[in-house]
Structure formats: C-alpha cells, structure tokens
Protein backbone atom coordinates (compact mmCIF):
# COMPACT_ATOMS: atom_id res chain seq x y z
CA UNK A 1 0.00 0.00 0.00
CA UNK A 2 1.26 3.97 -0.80
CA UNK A 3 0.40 6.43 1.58
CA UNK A 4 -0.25 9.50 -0.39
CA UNK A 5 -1.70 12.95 0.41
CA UNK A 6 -1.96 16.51 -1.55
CA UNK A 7 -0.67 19.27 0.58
CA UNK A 8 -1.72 23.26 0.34
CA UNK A 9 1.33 25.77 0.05
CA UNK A 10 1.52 25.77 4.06
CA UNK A 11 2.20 22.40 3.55
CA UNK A 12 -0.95 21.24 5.35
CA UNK A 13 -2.89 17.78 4.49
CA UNK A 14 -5.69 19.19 2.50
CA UNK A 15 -8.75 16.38 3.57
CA UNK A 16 -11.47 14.89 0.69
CA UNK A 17 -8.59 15.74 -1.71
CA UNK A 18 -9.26 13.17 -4.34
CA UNK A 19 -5.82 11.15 -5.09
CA UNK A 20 -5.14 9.48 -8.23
CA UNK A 21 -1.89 7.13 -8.24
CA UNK A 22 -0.39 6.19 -12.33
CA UNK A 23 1.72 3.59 -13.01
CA UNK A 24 4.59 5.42 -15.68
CA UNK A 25 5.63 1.03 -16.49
CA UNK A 26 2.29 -0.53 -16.08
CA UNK A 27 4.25 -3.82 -17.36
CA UNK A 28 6.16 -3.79 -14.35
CA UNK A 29 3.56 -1.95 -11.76
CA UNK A 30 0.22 -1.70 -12.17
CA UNK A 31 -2.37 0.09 -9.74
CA UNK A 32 -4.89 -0.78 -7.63
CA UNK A 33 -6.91 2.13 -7.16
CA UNK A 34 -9.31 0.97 -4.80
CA UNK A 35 -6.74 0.09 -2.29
CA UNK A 36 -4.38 2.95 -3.17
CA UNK A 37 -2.05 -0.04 -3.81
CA UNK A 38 0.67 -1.00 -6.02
CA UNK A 39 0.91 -4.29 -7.52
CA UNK A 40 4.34 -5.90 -9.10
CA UNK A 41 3.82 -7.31 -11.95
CA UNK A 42 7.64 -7.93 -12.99
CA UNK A 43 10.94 -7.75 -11.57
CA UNK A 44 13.07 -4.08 -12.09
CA UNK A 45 12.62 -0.49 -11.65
CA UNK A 46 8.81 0.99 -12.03
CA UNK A 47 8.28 5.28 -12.06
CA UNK A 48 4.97 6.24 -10.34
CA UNK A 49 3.47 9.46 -9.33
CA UNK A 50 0.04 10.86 -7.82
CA UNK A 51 -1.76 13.67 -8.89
CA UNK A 52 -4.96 15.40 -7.68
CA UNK A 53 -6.74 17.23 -10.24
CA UNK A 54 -4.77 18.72 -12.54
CA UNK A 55 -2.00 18.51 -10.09
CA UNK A 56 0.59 15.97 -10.52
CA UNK A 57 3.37 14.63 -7.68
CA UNK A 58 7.03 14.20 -9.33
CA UNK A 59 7.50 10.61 -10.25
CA UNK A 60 8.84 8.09 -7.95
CA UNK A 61 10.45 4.24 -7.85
CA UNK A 62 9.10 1.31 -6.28
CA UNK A 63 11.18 -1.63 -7.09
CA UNK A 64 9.88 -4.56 -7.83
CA UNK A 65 11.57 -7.76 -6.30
C-alpha cells in the first residue's frame, strides 16, 4: 500500500482531496486504485506518481523484487 496525500502551500494535508496514483511502467507496476495499492507485476525499476486534479506529484520508484 502507498500512503499519499496533496498538501496546500503551508504544507498542510488538505482532507477529501481526491488522489489518483499512475503507473509510468504498467508492465512492471500496475495500480490498484481501490486500495491505493501498487501491484508488481515484474521484476526491475517501475516510475509512479500521484496527482490530484490537474496537479501531478514528481515521479517516484518502487522496485519490484
């Protein structure tokens, strides 16, 4: 599971903010949106990132074992 959350410019959680997680290698990760989850799919390197809205996080690794 990825614990996510959109913050304002205070950097305060901003609650009912509706988070969307995207798999960048869906071979290797793909997403299980229902459980904000990730699920490995392949061994190796996978980018992912969140966004809210328009809004996107920068893209992060999860390594798949």
């Amino acid at each position: 599971m990825v614990q996510v959350r959109a913050l304002n410019r205070d950097g305060d959680s901003i609650p009912g903010a509706v988070i969307v997680l995207v798999s960048l290698n869906p071979d290797t990760v793909a997403i299980d949106s229902a459980r904000m989850a990730v699920v490995g799919k392949a061994i190796g390197p996978a980018k992912v990132f969140a966004r809210t809205g328009n809004l996107p996080s920068d893209p992060f690794t999860i390594l798949v074992k």
